[in-house]
PDB file of N, CA and C in Angstrom:
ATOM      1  N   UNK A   1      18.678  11.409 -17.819  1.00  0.00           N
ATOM      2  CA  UNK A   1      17.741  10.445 -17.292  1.00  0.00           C
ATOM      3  C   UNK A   1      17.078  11.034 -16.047  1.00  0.00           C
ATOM      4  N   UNK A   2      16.098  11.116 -15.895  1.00  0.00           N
ATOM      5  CA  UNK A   2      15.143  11.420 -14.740  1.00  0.00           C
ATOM      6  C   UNK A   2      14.640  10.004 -13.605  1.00  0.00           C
ATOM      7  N   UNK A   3      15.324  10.416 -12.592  1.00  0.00           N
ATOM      8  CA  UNK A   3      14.430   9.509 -11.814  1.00  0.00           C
ATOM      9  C   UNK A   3      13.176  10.062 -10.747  1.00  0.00           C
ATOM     10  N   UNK A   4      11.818   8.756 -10.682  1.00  0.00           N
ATOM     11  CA  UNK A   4      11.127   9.737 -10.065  1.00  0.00           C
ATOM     12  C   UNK A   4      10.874   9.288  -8.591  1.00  0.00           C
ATOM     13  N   UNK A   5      10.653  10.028  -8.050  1.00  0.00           N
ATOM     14  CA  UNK A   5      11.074   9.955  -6.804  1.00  0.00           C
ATOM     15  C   UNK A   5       9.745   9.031  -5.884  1.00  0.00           C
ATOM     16  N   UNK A   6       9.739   8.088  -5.332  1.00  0.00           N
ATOM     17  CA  UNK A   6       8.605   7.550  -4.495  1.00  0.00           C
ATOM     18  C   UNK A   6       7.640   7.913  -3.301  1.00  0.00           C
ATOM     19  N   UNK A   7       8.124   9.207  -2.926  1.00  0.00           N
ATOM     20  CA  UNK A   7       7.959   9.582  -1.698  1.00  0.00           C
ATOM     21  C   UNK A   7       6.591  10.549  -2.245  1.00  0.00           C
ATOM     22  N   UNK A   8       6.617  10.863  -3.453  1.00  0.00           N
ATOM     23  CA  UNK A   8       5.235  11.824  -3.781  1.00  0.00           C
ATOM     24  C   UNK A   8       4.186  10.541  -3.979  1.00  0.00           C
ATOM     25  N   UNK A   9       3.005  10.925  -3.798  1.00  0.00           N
ATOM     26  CA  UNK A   9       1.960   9.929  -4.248  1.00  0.00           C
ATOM     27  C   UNK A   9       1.823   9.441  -5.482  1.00  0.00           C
ATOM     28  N   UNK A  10       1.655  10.787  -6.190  1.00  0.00           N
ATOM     29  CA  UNK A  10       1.660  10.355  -7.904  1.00  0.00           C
ATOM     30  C   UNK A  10       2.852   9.434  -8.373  1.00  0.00           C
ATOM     31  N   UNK A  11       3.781   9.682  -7.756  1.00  0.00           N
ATOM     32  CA  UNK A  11       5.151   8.598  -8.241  1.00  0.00           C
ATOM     33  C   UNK A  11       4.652   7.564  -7.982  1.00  0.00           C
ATOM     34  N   UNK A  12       4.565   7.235  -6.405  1.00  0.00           N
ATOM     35  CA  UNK A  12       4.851   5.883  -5.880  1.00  0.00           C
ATOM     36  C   UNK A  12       3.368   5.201  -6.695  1.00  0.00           C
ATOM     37  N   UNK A  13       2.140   5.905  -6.854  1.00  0.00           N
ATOM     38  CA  UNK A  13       0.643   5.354  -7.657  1.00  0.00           C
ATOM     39  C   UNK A  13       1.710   4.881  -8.773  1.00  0.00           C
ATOM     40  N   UNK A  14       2.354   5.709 -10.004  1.00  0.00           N
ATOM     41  CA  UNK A  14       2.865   5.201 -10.917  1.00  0.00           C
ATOM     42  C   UNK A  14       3.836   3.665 -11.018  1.00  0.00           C
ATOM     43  N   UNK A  15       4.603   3.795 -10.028  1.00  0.00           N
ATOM     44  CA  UNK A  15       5.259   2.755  -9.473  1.00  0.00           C
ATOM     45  C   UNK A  15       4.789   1.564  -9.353  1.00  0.00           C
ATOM     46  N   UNK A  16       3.927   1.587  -8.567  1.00  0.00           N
ATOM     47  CA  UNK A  16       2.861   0.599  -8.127  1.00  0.00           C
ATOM     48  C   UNK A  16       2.114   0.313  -9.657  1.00  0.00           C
ATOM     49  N   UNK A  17       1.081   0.716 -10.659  1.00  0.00           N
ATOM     50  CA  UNK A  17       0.834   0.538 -11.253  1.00  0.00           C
ATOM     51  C   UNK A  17       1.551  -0.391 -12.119  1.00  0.00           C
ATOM     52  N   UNK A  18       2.942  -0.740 -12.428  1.00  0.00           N
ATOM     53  CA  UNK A  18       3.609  -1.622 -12.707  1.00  0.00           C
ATOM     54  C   UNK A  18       3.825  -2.817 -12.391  1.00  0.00           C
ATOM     55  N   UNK A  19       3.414  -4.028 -12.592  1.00  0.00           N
ATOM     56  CA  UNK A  19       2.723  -5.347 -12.492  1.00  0.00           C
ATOM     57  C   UNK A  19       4.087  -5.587 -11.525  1.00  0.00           C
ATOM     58  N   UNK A  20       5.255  -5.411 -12.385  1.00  0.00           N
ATOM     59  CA  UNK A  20       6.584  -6.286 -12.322  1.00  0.00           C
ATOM     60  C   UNK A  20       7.136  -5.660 -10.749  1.00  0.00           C
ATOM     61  N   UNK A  21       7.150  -3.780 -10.962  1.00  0.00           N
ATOM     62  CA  UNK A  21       7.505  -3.372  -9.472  1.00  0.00           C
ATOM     63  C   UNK A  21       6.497  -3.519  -8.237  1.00  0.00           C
ATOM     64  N   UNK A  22       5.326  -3.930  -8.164  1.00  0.00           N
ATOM     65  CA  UNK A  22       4.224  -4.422  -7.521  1.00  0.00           C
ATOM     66  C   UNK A  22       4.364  -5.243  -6.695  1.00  0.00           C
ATOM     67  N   UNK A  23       4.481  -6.544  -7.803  1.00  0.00           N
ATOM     68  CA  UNK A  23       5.242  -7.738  -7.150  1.00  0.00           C
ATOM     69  C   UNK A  23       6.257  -7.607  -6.415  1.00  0.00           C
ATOM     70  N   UNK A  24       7.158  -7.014  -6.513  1.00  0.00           N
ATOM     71  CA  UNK A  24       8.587  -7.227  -6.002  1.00  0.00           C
ATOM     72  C   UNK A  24       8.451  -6.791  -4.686  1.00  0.00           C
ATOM     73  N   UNK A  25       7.924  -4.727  -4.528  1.00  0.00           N
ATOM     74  CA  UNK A  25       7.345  -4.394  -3.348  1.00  0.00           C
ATOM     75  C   UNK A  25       7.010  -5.753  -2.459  1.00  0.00           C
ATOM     76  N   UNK A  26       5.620  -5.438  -3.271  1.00  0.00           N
ATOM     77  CA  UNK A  26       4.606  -6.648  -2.157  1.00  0.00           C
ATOM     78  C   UNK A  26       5.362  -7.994  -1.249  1.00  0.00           C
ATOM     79  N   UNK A  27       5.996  -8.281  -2.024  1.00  0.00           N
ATOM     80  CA  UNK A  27       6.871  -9.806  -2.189  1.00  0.00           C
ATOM     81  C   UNK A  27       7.896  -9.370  -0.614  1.00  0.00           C
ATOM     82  N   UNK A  28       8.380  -8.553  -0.931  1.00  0.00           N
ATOM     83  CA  UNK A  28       9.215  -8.415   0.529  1.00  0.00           C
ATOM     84  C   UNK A  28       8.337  -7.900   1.503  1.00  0.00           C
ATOM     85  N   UNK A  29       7.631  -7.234   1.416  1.00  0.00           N
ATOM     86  CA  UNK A  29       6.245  -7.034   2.175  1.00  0.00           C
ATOM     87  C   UNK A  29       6.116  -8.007   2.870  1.00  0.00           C
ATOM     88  N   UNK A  30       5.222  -8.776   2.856  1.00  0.00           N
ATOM     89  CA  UNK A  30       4.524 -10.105   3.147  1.00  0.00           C
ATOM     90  C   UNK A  30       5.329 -11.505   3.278  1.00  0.00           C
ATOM     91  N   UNK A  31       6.715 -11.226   2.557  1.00  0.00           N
ATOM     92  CA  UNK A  31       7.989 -12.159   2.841  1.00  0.00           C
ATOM     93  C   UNK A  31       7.505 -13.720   2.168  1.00  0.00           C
ATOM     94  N   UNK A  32       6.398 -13.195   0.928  1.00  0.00           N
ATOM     95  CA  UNK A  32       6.019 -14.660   0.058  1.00  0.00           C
ATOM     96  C   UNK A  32       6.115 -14.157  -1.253  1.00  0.00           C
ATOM     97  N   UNK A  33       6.410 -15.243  -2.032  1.00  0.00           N
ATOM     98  CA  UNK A  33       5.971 -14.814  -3.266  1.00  0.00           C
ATOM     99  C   UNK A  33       4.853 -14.490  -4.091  1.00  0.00           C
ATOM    100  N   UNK A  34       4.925 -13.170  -4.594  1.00  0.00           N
ATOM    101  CA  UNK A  34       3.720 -12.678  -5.113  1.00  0.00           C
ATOM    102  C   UNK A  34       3.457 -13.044  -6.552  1.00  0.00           C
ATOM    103  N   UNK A  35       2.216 -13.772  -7.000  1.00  0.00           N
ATOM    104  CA  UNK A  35       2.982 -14.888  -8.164  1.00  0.00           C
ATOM    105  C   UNK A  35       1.878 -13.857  -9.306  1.00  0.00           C
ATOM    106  N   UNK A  36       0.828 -12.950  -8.512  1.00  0.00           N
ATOM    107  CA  UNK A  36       0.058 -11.921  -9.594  1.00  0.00           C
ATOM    108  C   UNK A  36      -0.552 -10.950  -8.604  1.00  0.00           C
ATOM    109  N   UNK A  37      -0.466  -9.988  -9.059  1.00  0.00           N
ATOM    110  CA  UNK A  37      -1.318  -8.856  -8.568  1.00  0.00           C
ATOM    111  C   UNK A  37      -2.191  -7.773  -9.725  1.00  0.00           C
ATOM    112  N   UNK A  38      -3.165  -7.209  -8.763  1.00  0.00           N
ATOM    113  CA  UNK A  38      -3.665  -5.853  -9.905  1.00  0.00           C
ATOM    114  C   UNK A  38      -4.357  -4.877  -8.821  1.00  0.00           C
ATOM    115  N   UNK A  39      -3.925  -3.885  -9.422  1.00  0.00           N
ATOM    116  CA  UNK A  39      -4.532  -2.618  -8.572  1.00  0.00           C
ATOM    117  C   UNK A  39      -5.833  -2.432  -8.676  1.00  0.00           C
ATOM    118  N   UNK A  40      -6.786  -2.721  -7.256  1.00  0.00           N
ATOM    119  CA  UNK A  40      -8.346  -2.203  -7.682  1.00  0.00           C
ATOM    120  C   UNK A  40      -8.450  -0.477  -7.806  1.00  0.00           C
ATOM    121  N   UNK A  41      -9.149   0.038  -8.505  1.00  0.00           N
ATOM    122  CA  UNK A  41      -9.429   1.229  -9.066  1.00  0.00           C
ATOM    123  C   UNK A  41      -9.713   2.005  -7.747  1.00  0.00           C
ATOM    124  N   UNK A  42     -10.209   1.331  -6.248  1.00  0.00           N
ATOM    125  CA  UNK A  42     -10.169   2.048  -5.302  1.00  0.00           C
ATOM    126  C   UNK A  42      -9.195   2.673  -4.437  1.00  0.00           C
ATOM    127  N   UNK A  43      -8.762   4.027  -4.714  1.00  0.00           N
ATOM    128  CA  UNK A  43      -7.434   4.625  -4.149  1.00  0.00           C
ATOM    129  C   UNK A  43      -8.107   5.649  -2.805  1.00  0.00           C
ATOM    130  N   UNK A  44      -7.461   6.119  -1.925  1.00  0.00           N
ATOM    131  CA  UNK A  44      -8.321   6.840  -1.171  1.00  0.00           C
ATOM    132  C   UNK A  44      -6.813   8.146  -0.685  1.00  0.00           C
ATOM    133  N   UNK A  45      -6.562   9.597  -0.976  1.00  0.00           N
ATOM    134  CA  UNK A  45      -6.276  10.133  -0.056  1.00  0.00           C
ATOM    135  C   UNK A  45      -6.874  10.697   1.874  1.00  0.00           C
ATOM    136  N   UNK A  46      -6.336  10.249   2.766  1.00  0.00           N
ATOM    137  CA  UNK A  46      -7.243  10.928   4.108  1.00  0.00           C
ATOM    138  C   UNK A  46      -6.081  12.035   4.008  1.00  0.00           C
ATOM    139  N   UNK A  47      -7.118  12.860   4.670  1.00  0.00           N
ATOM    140  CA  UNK A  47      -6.318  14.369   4.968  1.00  0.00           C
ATOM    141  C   UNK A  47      -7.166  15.020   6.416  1.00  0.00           C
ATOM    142  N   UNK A  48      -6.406  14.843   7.314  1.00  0.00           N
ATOM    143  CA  UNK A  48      -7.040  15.762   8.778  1.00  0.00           C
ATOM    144  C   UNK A  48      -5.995  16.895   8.848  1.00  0.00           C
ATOM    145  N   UNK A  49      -6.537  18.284   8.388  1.00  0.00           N
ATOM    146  CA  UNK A  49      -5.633  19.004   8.423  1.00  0.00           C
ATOM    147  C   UNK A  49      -5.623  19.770   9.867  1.00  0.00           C
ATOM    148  N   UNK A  50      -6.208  19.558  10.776  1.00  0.00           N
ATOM    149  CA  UNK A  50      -6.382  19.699  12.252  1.00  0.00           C
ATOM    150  C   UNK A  50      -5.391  18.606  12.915  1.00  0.00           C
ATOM    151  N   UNK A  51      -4.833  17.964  12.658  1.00  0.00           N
ATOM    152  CA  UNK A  51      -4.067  16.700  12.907  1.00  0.00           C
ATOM    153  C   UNK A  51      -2.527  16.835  12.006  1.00  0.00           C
ATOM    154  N   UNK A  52      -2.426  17.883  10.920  1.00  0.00           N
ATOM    155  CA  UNK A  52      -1.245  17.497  10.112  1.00  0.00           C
ATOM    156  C   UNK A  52      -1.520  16.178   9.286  1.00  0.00           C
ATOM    157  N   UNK A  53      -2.382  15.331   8.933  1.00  0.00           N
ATOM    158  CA  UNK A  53      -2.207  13.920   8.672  1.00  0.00           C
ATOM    159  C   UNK A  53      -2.553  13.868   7.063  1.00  0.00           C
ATOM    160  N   UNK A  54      -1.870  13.106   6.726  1.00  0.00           N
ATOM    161  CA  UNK A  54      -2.179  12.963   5.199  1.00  0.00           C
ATOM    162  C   UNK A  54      -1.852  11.528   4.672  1.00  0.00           C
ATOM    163  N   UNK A  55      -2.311  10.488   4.328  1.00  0.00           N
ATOM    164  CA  UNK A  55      -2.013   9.061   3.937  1.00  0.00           C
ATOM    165  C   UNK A  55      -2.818   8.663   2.736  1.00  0.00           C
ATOM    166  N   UNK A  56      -1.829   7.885   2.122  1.00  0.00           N
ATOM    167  CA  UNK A  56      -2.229   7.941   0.480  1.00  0.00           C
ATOM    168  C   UNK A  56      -2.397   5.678   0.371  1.00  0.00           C
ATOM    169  N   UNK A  57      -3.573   6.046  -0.134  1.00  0.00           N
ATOM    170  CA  UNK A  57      -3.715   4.180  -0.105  1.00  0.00           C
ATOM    171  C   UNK A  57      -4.388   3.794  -1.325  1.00  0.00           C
ATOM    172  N   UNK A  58      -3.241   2.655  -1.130  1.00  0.00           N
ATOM    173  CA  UNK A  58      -4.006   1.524  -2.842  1.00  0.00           C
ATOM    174  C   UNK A  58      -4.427   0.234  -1.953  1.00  0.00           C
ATOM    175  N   UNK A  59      -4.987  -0.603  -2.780  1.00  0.00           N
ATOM    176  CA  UNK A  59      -6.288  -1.350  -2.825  1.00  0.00           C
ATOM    177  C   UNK A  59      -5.926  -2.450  -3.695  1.00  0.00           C
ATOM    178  N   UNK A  60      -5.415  -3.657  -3.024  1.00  0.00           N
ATOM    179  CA  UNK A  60      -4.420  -4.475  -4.387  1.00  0.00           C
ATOM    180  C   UNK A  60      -4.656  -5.930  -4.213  1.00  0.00           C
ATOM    181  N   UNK A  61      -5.108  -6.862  -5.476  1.00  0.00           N
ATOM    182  CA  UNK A  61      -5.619  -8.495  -5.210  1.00  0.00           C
ATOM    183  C   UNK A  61      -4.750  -9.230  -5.361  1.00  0.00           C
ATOM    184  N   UNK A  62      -4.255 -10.165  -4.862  1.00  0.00           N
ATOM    185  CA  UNK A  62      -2.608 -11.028  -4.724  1.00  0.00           C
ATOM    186  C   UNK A  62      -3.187 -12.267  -4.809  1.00  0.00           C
ATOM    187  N   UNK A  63      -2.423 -13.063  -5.987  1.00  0.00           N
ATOM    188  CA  UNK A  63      -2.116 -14.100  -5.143  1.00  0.00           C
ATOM    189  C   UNK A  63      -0.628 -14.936  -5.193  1.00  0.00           C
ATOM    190  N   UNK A  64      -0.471 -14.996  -4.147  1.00  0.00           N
ATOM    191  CA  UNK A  64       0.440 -15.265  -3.295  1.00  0.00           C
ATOM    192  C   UNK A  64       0.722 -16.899  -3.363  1.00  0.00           C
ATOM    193  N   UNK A  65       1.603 -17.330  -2.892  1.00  0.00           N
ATOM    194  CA  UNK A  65       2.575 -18.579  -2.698  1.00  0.00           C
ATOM    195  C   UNK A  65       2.966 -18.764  -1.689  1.00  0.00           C
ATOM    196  N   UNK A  66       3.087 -19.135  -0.819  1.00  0.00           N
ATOM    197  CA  UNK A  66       3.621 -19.784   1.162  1.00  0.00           C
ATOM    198  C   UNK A  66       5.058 -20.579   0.278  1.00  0.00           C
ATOM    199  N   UNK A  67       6.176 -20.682   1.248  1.00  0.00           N
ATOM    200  CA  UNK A  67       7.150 -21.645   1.142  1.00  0.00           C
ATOM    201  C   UNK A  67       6.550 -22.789   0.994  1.00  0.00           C
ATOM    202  N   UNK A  68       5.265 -23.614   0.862  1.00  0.00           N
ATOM    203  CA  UNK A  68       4.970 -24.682   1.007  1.00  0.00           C
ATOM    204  C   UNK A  68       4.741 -25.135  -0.080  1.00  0.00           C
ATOM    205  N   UNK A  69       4.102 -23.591  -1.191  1.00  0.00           N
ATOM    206  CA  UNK A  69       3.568 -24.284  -2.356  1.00  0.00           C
ATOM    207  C   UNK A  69       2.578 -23.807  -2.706  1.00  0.00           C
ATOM    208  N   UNK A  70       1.800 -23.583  -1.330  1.00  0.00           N
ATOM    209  CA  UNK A  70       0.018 -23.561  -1.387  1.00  0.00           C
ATOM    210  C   UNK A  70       0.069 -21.602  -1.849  1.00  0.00           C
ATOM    211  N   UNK A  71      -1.033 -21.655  -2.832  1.00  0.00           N
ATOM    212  CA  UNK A  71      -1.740 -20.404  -2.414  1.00  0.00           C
ATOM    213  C   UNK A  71      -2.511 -20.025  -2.527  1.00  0.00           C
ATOM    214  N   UNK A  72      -2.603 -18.612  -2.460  1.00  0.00           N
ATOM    215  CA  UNK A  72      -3.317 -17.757  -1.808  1.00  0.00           C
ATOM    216  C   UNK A  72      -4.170 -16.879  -2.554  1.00  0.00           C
ATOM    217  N   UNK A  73      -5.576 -15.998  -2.569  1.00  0.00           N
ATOM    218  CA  UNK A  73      -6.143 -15.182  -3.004  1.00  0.00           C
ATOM    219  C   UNK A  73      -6.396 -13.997  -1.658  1.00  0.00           C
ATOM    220  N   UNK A  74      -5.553 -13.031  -1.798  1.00  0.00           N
ATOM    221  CA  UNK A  74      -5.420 -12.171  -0.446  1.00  0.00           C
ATOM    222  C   UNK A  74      -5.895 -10.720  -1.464  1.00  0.00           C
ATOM    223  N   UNK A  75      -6.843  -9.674  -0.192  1.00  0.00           N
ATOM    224  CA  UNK A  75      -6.892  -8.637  -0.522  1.00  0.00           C
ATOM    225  C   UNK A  75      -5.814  -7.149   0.504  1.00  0.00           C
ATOM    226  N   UNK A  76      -4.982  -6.936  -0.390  1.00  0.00           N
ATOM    227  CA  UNK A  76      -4.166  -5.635   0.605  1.00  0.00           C
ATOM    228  C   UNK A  76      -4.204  -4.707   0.344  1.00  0.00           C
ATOM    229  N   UNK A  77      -4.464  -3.924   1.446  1.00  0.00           N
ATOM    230  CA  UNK A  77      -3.862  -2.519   1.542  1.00  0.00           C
ATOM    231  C   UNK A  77      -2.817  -2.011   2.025  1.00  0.00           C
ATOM    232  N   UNK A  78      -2.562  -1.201   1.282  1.00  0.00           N
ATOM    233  CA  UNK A  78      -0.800  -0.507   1.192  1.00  0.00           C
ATOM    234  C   UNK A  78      -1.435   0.942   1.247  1.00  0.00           C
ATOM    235  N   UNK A  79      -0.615   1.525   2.905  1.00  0.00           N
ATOM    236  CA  UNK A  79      -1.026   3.109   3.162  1.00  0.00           C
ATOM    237  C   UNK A  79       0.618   3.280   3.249  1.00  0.00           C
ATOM    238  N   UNK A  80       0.759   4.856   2.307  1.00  0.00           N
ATOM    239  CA  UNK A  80       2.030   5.710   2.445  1.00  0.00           C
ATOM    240  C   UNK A  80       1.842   6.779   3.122  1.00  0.00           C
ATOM    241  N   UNK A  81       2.659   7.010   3.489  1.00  0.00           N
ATOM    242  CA  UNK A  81       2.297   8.297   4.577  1.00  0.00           C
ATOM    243  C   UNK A  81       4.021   9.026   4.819  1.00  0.00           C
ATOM    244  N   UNK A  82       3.872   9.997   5.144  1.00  0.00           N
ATOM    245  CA  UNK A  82       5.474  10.550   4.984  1.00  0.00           C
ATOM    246  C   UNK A  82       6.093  10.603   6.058  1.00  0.00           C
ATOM    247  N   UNK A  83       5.246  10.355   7.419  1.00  0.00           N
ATOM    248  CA  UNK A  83       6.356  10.005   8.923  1.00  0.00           C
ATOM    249  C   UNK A  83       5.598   8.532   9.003  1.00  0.00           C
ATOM    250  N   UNK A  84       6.614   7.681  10.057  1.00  0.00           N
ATOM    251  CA  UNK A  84       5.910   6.532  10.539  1.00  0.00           C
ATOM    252  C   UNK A  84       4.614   7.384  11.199  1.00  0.00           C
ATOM    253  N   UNK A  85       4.942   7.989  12.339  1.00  0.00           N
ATOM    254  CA  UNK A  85       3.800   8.343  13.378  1.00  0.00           C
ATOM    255  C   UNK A  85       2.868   8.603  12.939  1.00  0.00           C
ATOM    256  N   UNK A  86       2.492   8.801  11.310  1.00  0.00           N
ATOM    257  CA  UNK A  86       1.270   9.477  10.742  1.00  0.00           C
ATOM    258  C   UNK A  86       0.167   7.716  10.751  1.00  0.00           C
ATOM    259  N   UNK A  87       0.994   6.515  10.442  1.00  0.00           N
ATOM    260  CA  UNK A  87       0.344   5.214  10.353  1.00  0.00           C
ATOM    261  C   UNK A  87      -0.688   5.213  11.820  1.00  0.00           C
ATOM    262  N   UNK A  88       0.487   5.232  12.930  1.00  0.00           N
ATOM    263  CA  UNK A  88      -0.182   5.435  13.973  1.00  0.00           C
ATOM    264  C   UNK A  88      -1.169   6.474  14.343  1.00  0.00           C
ATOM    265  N   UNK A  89      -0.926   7.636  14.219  1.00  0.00           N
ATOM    266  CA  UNK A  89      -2.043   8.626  14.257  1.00  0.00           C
ATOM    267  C   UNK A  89      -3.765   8.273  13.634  1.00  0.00           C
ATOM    268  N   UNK A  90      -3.116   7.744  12.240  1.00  0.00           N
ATOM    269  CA  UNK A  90      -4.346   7.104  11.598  1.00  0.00           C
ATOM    270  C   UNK A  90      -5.069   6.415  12.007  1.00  0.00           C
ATOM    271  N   UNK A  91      -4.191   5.232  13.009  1.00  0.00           N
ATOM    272  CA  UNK A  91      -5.269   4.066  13.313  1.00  0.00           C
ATOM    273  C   UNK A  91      -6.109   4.544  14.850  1.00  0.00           C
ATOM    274  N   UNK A  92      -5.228   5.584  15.650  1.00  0.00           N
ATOM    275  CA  UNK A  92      -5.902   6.136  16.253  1.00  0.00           C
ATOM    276  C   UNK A  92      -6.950   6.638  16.264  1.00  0.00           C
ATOM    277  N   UNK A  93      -7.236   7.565  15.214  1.00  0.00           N
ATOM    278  CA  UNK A  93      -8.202   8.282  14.558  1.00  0.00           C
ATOM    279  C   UNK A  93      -9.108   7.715  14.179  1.00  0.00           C
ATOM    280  N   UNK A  94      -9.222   6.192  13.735  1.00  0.00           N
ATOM    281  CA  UNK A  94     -10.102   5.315  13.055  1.00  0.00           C
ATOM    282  C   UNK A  94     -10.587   4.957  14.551  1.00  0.00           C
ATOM    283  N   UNK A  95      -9.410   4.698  15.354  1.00  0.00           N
ATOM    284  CA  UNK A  95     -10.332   3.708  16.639  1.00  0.00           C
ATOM    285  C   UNK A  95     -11.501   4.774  17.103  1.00  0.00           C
ATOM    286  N   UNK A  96     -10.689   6.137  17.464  1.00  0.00           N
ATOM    287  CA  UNK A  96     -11.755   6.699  18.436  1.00  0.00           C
ATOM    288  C   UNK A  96     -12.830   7.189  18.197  1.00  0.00           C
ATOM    289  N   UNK A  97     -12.651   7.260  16.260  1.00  0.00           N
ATOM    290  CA  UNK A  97     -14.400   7.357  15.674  1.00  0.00           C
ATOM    291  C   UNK A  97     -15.234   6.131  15.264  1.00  0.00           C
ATOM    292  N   UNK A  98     -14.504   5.201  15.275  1.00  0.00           N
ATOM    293  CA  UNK A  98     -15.512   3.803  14.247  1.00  0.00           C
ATOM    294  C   UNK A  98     -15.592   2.607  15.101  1.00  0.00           C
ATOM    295  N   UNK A  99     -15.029   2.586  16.473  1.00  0.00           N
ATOM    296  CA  UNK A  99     -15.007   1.701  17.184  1.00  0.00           C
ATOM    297  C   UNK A  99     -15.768   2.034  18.330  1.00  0.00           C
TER     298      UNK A  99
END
């Protein structure tokens, strides 16, 4: 039996592509129930190789459930990246060019 590992992009894309492991992710994510999702076709690798940085992102439509009942039509993004500090680096990088 082969297992595949999450930490490569192509895995964790495969992973994700799965309605059932999607949900579940997401679901502890966001700490609601994820009652449907689907992957939009927009995926994006960034790569600053002057920076070391590399972050791999999906593009995903939820909707969601609150403990109350009520829900939701939410759009998320989910960035992987292989250190925490790379999340941060990123949003750095976004502030000091787009802001």
């Amino acid at each position: 039996m082969k297992i595949i590992n999450p930490l490569y992009d192509i895995a964790f894309k495969y992973l994700m592509q799965e309605e059932r492991f999607a949900r579940k992710v997401l679901s502890v994510i966001l700490d609601s129930e994820v009652v449907s999702v689907s992957l939009n076709q927009q995926e994006a690798v960034y790569e600053d190789k002057s920076k070391l940085l590399r972050i791999f992102r999906l593009d995903f439509k939820a909707i969601i459930r609150d403990s109350s009942g009520k829900t939701s039509t939410v759009l998320i993004e989910l960035q992987k990246s292989r250190f925490p500090t790379d999340i941060e680096r990123f949003r750095n990088y976004l502030g000091m060019n787009y802001i």
